[in-house]
Protein backbone atom coordinates (compact mmCIF):
# COMPACT_ATOMS: atom_id res chain seq x y z
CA UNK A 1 2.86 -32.16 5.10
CA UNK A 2 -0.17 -30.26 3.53
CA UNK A 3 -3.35 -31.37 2.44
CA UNK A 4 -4.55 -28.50 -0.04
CA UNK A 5 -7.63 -26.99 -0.23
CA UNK A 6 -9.90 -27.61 -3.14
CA UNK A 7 -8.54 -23.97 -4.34
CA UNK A 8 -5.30 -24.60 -4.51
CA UNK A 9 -6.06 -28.18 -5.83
CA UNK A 10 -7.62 -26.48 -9.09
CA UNK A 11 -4.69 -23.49 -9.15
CA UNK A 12 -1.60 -26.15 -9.20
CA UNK A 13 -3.07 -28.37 -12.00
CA UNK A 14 -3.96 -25.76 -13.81
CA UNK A 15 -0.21 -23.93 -13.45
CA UNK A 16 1.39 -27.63 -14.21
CA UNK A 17 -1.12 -27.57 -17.25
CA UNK A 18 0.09 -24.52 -18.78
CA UNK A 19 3.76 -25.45 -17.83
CA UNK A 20 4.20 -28.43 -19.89
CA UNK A 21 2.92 -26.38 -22.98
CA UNK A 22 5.74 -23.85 -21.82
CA UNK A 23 8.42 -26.89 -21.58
CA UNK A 24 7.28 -28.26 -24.77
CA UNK A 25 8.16 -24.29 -26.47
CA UNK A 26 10.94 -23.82 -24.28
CA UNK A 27 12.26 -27.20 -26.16
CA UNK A 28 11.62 -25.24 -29.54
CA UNK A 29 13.05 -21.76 -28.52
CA UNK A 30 16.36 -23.14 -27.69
CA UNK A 31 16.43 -24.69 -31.19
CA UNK A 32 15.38 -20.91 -33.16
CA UNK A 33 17.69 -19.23 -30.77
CA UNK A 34 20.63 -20.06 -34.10
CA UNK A 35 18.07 -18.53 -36.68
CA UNK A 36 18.36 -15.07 -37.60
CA UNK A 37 15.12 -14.47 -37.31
CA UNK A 38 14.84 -14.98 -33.99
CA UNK A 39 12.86 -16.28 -31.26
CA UNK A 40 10.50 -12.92 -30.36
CA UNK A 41 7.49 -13.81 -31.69
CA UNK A 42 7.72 -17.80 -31.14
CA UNK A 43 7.92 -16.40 -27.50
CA UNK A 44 4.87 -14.33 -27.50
CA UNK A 45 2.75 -16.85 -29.23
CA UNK A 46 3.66 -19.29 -25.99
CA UNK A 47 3.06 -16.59 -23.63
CA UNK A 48 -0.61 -16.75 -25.23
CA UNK A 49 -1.34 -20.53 -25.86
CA UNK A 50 -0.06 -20.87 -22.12
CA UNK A 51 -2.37 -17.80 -20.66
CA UNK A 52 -5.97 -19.63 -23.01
CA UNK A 53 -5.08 -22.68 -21.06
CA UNK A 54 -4.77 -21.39 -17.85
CA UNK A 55 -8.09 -18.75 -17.82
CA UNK A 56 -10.14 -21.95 -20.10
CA UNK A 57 -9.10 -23.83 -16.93
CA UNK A 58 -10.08 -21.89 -14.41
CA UNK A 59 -13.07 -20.63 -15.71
CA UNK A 60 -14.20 -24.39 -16.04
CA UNK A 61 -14.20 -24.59 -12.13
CA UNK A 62 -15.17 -20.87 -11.26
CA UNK A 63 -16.51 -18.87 -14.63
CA UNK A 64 -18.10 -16.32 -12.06
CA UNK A 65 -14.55 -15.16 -11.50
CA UNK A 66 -13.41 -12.21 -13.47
CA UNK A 67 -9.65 -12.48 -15.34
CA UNK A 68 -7.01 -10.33 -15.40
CA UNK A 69 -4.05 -11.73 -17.52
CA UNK A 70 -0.12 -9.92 -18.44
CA UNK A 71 -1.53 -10.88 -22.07
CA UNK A 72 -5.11 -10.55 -22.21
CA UNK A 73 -5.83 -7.94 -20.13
CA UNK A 74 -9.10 -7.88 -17.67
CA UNK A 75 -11.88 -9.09 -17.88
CA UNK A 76 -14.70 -8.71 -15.11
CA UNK A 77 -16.49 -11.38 -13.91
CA UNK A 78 -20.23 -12.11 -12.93
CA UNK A 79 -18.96 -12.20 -8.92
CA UNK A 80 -17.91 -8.56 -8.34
CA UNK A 81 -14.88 -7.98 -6.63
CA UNK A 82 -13.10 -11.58 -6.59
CA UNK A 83 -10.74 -11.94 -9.98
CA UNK A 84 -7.64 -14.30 -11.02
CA UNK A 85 -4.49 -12.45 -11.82
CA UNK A 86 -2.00 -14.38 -14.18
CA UNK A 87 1.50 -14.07 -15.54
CA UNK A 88 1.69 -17.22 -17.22
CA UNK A 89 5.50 -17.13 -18.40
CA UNK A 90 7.18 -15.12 -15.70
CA UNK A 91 10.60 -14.44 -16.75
CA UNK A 92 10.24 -14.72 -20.67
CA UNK A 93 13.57 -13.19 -20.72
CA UNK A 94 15.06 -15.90 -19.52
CA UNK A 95 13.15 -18.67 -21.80
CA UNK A 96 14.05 -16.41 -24.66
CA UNK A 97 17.52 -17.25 -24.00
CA UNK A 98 17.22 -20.73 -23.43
CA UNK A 99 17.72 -20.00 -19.49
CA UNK A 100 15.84 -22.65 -17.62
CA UNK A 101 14.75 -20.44 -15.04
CA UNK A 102 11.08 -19.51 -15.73
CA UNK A 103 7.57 -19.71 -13.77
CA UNK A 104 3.68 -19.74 -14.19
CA UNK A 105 2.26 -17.15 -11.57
CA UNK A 106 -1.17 -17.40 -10.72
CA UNK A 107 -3.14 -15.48 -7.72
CA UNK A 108 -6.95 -14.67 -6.71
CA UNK A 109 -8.09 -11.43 -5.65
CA UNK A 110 -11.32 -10.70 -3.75
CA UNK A 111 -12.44 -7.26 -2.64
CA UNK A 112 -8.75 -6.33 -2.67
CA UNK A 113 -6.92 -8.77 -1.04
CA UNK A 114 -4.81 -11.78 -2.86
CA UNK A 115 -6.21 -14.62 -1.07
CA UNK A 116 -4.22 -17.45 -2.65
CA UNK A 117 -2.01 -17.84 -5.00
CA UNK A 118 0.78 -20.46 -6.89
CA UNK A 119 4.12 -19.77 -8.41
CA UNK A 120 5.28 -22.68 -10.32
CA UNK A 121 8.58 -23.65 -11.46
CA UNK A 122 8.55 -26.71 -14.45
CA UNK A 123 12.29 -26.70 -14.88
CA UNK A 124 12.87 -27.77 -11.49
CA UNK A 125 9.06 -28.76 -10.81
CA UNK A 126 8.91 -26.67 -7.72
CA UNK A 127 5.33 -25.39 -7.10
CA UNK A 128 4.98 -22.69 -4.53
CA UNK A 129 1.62 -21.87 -2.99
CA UNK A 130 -0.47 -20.15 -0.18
CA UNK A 131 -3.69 -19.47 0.80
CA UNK A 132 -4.36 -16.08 3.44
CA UNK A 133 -3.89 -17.57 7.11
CA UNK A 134 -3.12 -21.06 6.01
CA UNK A 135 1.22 -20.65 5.61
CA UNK A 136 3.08 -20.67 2.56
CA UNK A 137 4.15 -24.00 0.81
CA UNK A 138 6.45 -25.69 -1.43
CA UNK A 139 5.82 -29.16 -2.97
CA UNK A 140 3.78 -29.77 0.54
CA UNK A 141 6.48 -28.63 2.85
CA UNK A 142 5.84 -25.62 4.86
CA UNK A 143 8.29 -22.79 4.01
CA UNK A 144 9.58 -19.71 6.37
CA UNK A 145 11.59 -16.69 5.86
CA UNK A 146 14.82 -16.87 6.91
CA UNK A 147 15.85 -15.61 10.50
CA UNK A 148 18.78 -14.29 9.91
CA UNK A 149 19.24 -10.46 11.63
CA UNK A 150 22.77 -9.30 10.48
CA UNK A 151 23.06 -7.54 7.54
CA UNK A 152 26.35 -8.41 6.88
CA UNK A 153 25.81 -12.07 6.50
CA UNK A 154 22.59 -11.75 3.78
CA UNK A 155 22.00 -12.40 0.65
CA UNK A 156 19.59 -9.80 -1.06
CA UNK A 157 17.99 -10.52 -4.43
CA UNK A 158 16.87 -7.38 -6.82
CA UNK A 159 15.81 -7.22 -10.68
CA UNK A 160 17.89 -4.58 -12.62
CA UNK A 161 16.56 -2.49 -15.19
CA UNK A 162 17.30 -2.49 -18.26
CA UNK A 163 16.77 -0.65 -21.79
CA UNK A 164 13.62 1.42 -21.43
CA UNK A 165 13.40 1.34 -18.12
CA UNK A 166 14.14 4.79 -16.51
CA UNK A 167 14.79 4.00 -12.72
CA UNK A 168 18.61 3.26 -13.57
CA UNK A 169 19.35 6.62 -11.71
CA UNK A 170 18.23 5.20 -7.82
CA UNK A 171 18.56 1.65 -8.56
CA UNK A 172 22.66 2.46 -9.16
CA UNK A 173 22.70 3.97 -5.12
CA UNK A 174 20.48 1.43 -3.52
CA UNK A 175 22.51 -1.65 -5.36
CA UNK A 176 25.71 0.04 -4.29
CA UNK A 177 24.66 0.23 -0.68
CA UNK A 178 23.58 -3.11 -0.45
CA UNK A 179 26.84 -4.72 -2.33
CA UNK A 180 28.47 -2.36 0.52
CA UNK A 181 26.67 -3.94 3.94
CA UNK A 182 25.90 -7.73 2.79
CA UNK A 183 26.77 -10.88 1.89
CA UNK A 184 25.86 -10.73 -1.94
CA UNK A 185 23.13 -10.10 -4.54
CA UNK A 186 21.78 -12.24 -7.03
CA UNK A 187 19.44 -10.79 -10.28
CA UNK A 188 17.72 -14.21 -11.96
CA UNK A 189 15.56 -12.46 -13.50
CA UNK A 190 11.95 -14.04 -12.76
CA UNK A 191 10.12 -11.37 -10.05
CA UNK A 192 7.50 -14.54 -8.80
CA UNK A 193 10.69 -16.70 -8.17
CA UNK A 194 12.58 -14.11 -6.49
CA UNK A 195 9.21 -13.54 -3.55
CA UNK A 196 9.12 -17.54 -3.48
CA UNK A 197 12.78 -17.79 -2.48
CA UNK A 198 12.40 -15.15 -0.26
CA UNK A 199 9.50 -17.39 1.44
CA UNK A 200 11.84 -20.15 1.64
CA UNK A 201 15.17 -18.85 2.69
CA UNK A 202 17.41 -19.12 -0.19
CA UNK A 203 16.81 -14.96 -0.24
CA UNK A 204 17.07 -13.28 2.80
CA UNK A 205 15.57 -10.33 0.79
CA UNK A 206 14.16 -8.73 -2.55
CA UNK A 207 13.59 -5.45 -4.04
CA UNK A 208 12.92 -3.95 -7.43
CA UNK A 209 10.84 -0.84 -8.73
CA UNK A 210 8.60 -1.07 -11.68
CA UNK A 211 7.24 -4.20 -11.51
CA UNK A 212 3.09 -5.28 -12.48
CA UNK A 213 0.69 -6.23 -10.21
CA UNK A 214 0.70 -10.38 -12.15
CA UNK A 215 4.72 -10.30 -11.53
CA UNK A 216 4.41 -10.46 -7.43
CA UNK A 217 0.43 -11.06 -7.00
CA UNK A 218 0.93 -14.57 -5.88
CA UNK A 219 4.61 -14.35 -4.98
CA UNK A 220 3.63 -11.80 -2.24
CA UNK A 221 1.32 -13.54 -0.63
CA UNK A 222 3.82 -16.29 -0.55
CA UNK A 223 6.50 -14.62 1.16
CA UNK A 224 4.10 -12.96 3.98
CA UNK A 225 2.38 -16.29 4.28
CA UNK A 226 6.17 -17.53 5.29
CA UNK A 227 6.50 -14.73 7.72
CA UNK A 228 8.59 -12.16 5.84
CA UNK A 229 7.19 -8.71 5.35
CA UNK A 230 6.30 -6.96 2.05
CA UNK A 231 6.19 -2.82 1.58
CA UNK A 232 7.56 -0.75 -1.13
CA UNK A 233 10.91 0.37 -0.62
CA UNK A 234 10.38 3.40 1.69
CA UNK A 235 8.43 0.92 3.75
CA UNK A 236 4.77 1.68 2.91
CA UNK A 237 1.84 -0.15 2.89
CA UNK A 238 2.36 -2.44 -0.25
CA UNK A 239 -0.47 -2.52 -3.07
CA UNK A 240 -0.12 -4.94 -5.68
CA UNK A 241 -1.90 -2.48 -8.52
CA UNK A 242 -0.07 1.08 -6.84
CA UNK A 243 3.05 0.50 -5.54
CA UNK A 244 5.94 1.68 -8.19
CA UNK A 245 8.48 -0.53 -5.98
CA UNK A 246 8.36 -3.68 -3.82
CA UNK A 247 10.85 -4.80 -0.95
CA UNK A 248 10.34 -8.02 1.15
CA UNK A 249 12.62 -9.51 3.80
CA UNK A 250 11.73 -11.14 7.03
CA UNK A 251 10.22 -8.97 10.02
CA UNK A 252 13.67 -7.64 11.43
CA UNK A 253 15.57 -7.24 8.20
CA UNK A 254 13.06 -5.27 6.14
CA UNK A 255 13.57 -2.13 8.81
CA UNK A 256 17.17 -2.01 8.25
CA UNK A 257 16.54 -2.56 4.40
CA UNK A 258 14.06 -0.02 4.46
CA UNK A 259 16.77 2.49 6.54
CA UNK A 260 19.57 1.32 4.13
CA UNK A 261 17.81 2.42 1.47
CA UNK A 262 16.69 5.70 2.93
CA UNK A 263 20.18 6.56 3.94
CA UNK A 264 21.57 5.69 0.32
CA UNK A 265 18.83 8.23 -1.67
CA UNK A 266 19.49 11.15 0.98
CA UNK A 267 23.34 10.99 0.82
CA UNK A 268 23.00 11.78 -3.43
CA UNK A 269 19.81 14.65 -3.11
């Protein structure tokens, strides 16, 4: 059991906060999902009452703290260096469709490092958190990666692209090598969820290119705060604001990930 830190304290209420304005729209979108309209700008408008709540929040404990929200963009704060970074409706796919499958995501940064950070799920009111060298959490119960070593008996998560996106080209050998060596792959569609199961097990590992830094800030620190490893997908050094792909799995899996992946690209060049 847990006790958290005054930090993380003021980072879950604030993520439960902005989560019951999401349920409360989520309620609503279901119910515009049969007019032809459409639900597209209902969605935005709750992607933005939920991000005002969450940065009026924060900035009530710590307004020398700079912002940098999917919605509102950055905003630098009087204490150089140390800034929140906020998805506040991670997977707005999904809540467009009525999918209850959904989080808030919310991470601080200082002098380059994510040094805590909360992914919270209201649907199944699941709040993942961590805080550098303290281990990863969920609902007070300490989470690790799994420890599973054989390939052949994991279950790998990914994010797919989609229209627009123009990585369909790799992302077609990589899936195809992983559908061919494990136990089975599972796209839900919410990239903060996806590091958060990783940190608890349900995943044994995740990948995806293209993603922002407030998709995985907090869910990153998360996952290596449960002992898995994160890189990009030819196993660099991963950087939450550089890195064009992400890949996390625990510390002997994400080699042989890493090689899988390798092996897959070179066979097509």
């Amino acid at each position: 059991m847990s006790v958290r830190s005054p930090l993380i304290t003021i980072m879950t209420r604030t993520a439960e906060k902005a989560a019951r304005s999401l349920k409360r729209d989520f309620g609503e979108v279901e119910n515009l999902q049969v007019s032809r309209k459409g639900p597209s700008d209902f969605v935005s408008t709750a992607d933005l009452k939920a991000e005002k709540i969450i940065r009026e929040e924060l900035a009530k404990s710590h307004p020398e703290f700079g912002f940098h929200g999917e919605e509102s963009g950055a905003k630098e704060g009087e204490e150089k260096g140390t800034r929140w970074i906020v998805d506040p409706l991670d997977g707005t796919t999904n809540f467009l469709h009525g999918l209850p499958h959904f989080a808030v995501s919310i991470a601080l940064e200082k002098d380059g490092q994510i040094v805590a950070g909360v992914v919270y799920d209201p649907m199944k009111d699941e709040m993942f958190y961590a805080e550098k060298g303290e281990g990863a959490f969920l609902n007070d119960r300490r989470l690790r990666a799994s420890s599973r070593v054989r390939l052949d008996g994991t279950i790998a998560a990914t994010g797919t692209p989609f229209k627009g996106r123009g990585d369909r080209a790799p992302f077609l050998h990589e899936i195809n090598a992983v559908m061919a060596n494990t136990a089975g792959i599972r796209r839900w569609g919410a990239a903060a969820l996806d590091l958060a199961y990783v940190a608890a097990g349900r995943y044994d590992s995740y990948w995806e290119r293209g993603l922002s830094a407030w998709d995985v800030a907090a869910g990153v620190l998360i996952a290596q705060e449960a002992g898995a490893v994160v890189s990009d997908i030819n196993g660099k050094a991963f950087d939450v604001w550089k890195s064009e792909s992400i890949l996390t799995a625990n510390i002997d899996l994400q080699p042989r990930m890493v090689k899988l992946f390798k092996d897959a690209l070179a066979r097509v060049k």
